[in-house]
Protein backbone atom coordinates (compact mmCIF):
# COMPACT_ATOMS: atom_id res chain seq x y z
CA UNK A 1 0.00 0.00 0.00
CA UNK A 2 1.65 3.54 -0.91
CA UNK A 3 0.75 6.41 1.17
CA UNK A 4 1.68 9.68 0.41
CA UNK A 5 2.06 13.35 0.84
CA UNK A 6 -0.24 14.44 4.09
CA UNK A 7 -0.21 17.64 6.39
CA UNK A 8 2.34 17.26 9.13
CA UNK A 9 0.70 18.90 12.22
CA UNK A 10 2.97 17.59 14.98
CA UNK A 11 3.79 18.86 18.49
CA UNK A 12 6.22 21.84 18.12
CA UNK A 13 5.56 22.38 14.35
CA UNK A 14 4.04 24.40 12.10
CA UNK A 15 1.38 22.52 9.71
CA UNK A 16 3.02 22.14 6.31
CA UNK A 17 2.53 19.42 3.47
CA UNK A 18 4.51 16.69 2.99
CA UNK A 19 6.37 15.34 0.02
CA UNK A 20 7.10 12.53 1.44
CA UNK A 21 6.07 9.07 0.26
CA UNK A 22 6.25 5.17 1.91
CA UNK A 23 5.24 1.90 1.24
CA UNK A 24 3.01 -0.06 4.07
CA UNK A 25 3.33 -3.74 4.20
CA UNK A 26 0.14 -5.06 6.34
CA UNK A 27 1.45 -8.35 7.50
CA UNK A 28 4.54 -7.20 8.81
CA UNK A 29 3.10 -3.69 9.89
CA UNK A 30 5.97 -1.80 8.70
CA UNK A 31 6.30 1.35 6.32
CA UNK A 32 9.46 1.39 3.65
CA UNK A 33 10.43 4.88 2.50
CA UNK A 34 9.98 5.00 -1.53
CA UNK A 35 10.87 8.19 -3.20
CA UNK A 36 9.13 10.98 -2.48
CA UNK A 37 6.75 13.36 -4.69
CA UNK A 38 8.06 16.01 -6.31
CA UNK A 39 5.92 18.91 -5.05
CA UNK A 40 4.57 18.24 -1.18
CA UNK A 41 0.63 17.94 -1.27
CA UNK A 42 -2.27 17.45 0.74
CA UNK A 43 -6.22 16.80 0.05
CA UNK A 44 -5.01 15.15 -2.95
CA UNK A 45 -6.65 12.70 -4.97
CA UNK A 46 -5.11 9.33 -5.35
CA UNK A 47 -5.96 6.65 -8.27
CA UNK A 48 -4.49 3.16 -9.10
CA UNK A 49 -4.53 2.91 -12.69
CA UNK A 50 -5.01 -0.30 -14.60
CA UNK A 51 -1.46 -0.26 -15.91
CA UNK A 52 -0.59 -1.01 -11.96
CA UNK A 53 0.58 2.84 -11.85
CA UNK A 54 -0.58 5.20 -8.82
CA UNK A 55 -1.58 8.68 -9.76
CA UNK A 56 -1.43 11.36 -7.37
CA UNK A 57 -3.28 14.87 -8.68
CA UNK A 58 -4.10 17.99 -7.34
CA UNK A 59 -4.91 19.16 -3.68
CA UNK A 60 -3.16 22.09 -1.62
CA UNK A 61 0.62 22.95 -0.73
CA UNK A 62 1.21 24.64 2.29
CA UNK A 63 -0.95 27.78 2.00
CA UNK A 64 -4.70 27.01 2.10
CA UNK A 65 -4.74 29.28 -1.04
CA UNK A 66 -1.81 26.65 -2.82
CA UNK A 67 -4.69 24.97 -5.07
CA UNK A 68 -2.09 22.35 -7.00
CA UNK A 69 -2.92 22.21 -10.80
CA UNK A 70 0.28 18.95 -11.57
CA UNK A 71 -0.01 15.38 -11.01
CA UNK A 72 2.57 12.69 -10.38
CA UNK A 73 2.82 9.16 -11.33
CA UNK A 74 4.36 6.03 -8.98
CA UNK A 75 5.23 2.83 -10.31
């Protein structure tokens, strides 16, 4: 399972997107860092394509305002 991007809102931090993206194996219950997106995004929308590719597309950067117009593409 590949999650990414996400707001970090953690003690001591300001709330900004991530860019980050990992890989969650359910029987072990572990997450594998995979390379990350190229613009950090939250509120996106995320699609597995029939070709086995993940697209990632729009949602917001770090301003509320920061509607994202670009989409990325996992293997």
């Amino acid at each position: 399972m590949l999650t990414a991007g996400g707001f970090d809102n953690s003690e001591g931090s300001l709330v900004s997107a991530l860019a980050s993206a990992e890989l969650y194996d359910p029987s072990a219950g572990t997450f594998t860092a995979t390379g990350g997106m190229a613009v950090a995004r939250a509120g996106h929308a995320v699609m597995l394509l029939s070709n086995g590719k993940v697209l990632i597309a729009g949602g917001s950067g770090n301003a509320s305002e920061d509607i994202l117009a670009s989409a990325e593409l996992y293997e």
